[in-house]
N, C-alpha and C. Protein backbone atom coordinates (compact mmCIF):
# COMPACT_ATOMS: atom_id res chain seq x y z
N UNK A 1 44.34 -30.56 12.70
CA UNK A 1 43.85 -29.45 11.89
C UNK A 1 42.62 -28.80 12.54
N UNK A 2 41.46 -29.60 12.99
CA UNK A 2 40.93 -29.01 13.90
C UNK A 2 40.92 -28.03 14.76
N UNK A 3 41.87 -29.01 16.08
CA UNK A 3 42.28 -28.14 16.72
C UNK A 3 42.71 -26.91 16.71
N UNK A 4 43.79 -26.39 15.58
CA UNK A 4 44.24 -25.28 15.04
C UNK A 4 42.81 -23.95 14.49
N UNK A 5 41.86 -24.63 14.18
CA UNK A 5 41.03 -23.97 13.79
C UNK A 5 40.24 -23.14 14.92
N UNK A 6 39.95 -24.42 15.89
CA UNK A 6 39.11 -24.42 17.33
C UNK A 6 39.51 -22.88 17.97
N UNK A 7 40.97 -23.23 17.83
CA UNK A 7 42.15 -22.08 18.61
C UNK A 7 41.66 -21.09 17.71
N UNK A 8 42.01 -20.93 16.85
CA UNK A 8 41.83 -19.74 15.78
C UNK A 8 40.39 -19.19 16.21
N UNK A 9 39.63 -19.74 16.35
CA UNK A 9 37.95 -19.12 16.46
C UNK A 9 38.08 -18.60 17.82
N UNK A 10 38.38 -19.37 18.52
CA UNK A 10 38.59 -19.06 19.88
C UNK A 10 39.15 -17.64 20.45
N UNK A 11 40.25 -17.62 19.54
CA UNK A 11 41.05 -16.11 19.70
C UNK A 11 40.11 -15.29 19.00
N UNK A 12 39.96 -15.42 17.65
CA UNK A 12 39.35 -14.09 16.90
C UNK A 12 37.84 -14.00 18.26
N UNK A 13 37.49 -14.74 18.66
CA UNK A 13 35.97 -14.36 20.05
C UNK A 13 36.66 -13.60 20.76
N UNK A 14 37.57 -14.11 21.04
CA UNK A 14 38.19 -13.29 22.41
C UNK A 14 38.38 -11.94 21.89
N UNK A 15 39.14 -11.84 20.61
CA UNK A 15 39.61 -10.59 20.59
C UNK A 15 38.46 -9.37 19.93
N UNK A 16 37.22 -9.72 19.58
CA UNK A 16 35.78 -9.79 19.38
C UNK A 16 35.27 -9.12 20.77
N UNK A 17 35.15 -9.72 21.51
CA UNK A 17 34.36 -9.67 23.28
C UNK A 17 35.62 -8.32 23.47
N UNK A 18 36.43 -8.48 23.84
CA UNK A 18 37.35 -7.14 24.16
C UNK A 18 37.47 -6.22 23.35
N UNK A 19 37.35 -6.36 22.21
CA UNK A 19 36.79 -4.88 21.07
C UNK A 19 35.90 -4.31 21.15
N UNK A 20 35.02 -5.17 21.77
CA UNK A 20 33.14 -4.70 21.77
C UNK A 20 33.69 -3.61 23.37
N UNK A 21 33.90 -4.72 24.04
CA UNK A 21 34.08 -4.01 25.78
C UNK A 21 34.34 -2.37 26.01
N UNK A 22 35.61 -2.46 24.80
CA UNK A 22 36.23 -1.19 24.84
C UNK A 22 35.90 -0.24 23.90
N UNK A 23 34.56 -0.38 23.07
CA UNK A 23 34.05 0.63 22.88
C UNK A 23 32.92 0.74 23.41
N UNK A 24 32.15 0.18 24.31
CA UNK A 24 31.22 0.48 25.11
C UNK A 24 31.61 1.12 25.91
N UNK A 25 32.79 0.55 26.98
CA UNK A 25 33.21 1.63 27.71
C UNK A 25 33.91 3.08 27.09
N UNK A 26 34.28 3.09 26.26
CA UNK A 26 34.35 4.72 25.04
C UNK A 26 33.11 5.96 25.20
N UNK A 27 32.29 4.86 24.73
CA UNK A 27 30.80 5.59 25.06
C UNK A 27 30.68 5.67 26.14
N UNK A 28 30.40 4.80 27.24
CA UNK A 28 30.31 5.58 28.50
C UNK A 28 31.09 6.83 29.06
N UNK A 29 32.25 6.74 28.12
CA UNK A 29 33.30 7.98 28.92
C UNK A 29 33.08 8.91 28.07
N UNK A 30 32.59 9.03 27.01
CA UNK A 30 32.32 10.33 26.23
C UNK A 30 31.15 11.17 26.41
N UNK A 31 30.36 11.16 27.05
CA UNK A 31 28.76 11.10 27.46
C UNK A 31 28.87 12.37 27.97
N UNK A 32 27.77 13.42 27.15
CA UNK A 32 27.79 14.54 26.98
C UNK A 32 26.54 15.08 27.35
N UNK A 33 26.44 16.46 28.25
CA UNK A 33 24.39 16.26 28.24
C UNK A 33 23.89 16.78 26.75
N UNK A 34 22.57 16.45 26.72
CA UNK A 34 22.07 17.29 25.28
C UNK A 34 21.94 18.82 25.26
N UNK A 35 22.29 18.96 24.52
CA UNK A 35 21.97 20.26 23.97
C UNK A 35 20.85 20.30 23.62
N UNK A 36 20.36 21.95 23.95
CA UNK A 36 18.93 22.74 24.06
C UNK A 36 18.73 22.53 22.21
N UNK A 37 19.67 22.84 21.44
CA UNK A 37 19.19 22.50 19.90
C UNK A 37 18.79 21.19 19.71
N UNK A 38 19.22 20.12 20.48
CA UNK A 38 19.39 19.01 19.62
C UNK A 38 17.73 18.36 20.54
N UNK A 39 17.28 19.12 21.71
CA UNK A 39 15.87 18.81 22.01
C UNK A 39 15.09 19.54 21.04
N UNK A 40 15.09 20.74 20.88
CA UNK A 40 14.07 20.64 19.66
C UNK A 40 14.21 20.47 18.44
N UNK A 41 15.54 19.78 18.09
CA UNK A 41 15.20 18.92 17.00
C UNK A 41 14.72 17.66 16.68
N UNK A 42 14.76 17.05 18.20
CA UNK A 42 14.41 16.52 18.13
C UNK A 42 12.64 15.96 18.67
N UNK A 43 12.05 17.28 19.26
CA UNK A 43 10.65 17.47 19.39
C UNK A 43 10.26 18.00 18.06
N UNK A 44 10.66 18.35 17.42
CA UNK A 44 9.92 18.79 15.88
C UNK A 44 9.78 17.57 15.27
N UNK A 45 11.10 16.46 15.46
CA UNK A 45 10.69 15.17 14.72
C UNK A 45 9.16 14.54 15.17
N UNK A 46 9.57 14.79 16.86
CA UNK A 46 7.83 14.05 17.31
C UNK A 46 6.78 14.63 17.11
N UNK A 47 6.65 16.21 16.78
CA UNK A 47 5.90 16.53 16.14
C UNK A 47 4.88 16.49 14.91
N UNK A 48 6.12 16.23 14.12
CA UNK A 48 6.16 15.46 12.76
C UNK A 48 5.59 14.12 13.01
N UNK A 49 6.03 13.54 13.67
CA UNK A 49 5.33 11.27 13.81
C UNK A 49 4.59 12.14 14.42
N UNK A 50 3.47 12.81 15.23
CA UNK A 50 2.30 12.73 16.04
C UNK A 50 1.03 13.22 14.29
N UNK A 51 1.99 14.39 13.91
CA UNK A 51 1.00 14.94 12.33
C UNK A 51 0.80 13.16 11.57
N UNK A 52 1.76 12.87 11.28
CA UNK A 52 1.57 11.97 10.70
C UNK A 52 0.95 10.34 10.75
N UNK A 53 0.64 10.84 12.36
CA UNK A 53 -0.55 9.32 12.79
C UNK A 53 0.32 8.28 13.58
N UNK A 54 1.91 8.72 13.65
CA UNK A 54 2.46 7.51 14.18
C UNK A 54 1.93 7.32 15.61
N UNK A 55 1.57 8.01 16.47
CA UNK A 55 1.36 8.60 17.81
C UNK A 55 -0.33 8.22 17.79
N UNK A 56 -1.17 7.82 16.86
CA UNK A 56 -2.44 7.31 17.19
C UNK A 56 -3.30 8.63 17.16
N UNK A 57 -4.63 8.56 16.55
CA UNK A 57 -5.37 9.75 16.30
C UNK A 57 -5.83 10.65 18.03
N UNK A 58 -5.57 10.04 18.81
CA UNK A 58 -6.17 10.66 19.87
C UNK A 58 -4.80 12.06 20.32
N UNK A 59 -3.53 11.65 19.61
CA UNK A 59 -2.35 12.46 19.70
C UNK A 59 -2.72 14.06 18.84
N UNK A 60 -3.50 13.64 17.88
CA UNK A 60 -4.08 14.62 17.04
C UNK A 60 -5.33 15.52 17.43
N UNK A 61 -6.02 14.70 18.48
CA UNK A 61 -7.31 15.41 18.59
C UNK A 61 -7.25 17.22 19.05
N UNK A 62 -6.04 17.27 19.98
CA UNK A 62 -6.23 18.85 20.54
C UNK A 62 -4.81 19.41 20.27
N UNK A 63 -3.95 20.76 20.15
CA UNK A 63 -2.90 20.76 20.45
C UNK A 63 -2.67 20.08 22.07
N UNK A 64 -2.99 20.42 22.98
CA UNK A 64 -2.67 19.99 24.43
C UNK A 64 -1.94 18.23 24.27
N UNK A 65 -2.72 17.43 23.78
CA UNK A 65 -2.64 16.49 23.29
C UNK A 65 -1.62 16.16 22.18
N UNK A 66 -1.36 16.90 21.33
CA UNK A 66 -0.38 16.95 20.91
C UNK A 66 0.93 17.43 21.40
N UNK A 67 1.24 18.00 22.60
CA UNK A 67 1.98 18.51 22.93
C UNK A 67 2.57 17.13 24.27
N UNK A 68 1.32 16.55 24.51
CA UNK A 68 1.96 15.45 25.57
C UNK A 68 2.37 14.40 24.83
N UNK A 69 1.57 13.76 23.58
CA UNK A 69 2.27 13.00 22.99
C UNK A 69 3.95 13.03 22.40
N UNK A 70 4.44 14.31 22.35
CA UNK A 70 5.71 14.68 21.71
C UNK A 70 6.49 15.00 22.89
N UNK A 71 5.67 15.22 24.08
CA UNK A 71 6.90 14.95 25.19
C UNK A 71 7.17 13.57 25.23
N UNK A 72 5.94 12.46 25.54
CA UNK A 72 6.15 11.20 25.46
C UNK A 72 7.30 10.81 24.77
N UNK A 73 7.03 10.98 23.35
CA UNK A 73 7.81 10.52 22.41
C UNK A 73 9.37 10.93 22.66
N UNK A 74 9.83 12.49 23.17
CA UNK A 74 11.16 12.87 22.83
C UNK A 74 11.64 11.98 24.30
N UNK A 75 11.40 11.54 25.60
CA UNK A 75 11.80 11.01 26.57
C UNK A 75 10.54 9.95 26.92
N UNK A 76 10.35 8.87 26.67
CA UNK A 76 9.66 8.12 27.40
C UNK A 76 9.43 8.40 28.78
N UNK A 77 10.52 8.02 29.12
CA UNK A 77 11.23 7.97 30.41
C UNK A 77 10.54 9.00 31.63
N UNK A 78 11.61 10.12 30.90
CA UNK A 78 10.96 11.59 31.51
C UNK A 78 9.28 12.07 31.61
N UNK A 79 8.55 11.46 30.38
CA UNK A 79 7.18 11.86 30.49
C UNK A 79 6.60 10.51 31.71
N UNK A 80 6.93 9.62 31.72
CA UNK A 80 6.26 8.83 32.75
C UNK A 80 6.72 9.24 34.02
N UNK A 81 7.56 10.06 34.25
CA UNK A 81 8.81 10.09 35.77
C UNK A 81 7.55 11.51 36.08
N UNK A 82 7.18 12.78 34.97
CA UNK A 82 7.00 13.79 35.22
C UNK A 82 5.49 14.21 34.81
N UNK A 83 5.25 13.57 33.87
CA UNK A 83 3.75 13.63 33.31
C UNK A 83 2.65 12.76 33.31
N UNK A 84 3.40 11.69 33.18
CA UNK A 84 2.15 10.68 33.03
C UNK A 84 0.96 10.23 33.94
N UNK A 85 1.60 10.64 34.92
CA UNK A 85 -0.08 10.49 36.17
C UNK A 85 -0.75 12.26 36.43
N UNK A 86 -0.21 13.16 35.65
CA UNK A 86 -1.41 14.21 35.79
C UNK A 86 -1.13 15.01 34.46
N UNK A 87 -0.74 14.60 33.05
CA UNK A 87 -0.71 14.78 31.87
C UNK A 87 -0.92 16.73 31.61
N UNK A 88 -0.77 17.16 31.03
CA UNK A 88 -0.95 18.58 30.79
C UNK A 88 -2.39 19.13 30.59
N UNK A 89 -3.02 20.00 30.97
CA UNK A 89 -4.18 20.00 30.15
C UNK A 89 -4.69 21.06 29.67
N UNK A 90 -5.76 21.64 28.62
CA UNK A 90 -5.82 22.56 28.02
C UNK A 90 -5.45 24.24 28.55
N UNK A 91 -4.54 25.05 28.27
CA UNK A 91 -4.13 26.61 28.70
C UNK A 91 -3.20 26.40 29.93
N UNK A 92 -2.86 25.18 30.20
CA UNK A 92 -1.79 25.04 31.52
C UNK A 92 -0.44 25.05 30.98
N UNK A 93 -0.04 26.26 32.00
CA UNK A 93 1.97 26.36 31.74
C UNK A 93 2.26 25.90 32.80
N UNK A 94 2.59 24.83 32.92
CA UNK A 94 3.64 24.24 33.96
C UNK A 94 4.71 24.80 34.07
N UNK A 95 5.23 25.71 34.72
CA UNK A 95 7.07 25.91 34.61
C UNK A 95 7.80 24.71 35.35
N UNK A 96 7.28 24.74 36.43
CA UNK A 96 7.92 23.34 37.17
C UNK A 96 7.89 22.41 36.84
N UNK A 97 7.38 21.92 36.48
CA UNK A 97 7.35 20.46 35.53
C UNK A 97 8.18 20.86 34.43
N UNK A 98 7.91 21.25 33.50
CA UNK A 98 8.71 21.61 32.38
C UNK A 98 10.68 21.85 32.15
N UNK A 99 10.73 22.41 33.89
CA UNK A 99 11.89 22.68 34.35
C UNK A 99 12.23 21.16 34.79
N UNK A 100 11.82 20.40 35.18
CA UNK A 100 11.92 18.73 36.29
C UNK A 100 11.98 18.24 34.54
N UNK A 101 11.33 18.50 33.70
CA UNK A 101 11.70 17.43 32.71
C UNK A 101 12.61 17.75 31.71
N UNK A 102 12.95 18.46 31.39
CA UNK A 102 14.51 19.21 31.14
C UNK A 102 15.45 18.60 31.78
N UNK A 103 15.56 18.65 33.18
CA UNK A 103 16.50 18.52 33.75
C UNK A 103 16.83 16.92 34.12
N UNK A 104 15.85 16.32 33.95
CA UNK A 104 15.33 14.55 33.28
C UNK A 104 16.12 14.18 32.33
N UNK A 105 15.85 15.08 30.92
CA UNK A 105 16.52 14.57 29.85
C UNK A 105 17.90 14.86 29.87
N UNK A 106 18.43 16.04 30.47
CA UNK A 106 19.57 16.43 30.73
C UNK A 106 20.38 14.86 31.96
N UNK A 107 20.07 14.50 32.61
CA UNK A 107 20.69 13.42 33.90
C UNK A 107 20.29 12.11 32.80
N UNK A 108 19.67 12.08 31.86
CA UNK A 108 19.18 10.65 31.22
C UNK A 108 20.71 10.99 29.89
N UNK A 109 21.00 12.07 29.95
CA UNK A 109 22.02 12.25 28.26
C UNK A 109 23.12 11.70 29.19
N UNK A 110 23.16 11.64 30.26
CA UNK A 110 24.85 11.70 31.13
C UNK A 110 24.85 10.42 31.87
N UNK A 111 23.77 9.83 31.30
CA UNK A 111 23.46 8.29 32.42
C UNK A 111 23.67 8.05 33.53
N UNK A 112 22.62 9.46 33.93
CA UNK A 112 22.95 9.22 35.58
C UNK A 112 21.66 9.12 35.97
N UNK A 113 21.39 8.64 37.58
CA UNK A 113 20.17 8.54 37.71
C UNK A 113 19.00 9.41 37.80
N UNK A 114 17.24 9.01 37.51
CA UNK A 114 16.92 10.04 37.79
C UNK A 114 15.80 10.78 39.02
N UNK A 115 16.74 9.45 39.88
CA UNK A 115 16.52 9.83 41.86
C UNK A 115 16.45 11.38 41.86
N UNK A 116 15.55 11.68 42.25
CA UNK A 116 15.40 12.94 43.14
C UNK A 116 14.88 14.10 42.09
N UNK A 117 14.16 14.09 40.83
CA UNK A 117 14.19 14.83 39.43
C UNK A 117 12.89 15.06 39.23
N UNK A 118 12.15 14.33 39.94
CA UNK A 118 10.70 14.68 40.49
C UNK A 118 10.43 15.86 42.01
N UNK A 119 10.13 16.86 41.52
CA UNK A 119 10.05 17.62 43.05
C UNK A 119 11.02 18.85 43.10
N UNK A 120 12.19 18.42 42.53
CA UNK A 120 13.24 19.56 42.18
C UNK A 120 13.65 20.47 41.96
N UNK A 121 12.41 21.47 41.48
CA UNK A 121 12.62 22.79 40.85
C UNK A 121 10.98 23.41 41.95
N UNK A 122 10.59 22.36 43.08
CA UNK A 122 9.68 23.19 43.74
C UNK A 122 9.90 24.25 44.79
């Protein structure tokens, strides 16, 4: 009786581990870049957590500051790859940067790498 059970668990894992497999690989094959709406909807959210203190009062002190914290927030990734060693600072328009981190979040929606995404739009 055991045994019978052992088996039984055994299969429902197996067939568990290969259900999981094949919708991970699903997601990998459906992988779409983001859409220009769905970044600022989703920078208005970080907007929103920086107003609201999630982001730490120093996120609040200036807009400038507010504006790097909510890049932070919408791409980690992208703000450390593109911002984080010379951060924005007060009345500066970066186009190039701004363009390199776009095009960051865009290669990060499609899980591809983001070799060469620094420098790119110079």
């Amino acid at each position: 009786m055991a045994a019978k059970i052992l088996k039984t668990l055994i299969t429902i894992t197996l067939a568990l581990i290969i259900f999981s497999i094949q919708i991970i690989e699903a997601k990998k094959s459906s992988r779409r870049p983001i859409s220009d709406l769905e970044v600022r909807e989703r920078k208005q959210s970080c907007y929103s957590d920086v107003e609201l203190g999630y982001w730490g009062k120093d996120c609040k002190s200036s807009m400038v500051a507010k504006e790097n914290c909510a890049l932070k927030c919408l791409s980690p990734a992208c703000y450390e790859l593109i911002y984080e060693s010379d951060p924005l600072e007060e009345g500066e328009k970066d186009y190039v940067r701004s363009s390199e981190y776009k095009y960051c979040m865009h290669r990060l929606s499609l899980g591809e790498s983001l070799d060469g995404v620094r420098g790119s739009f110079e």
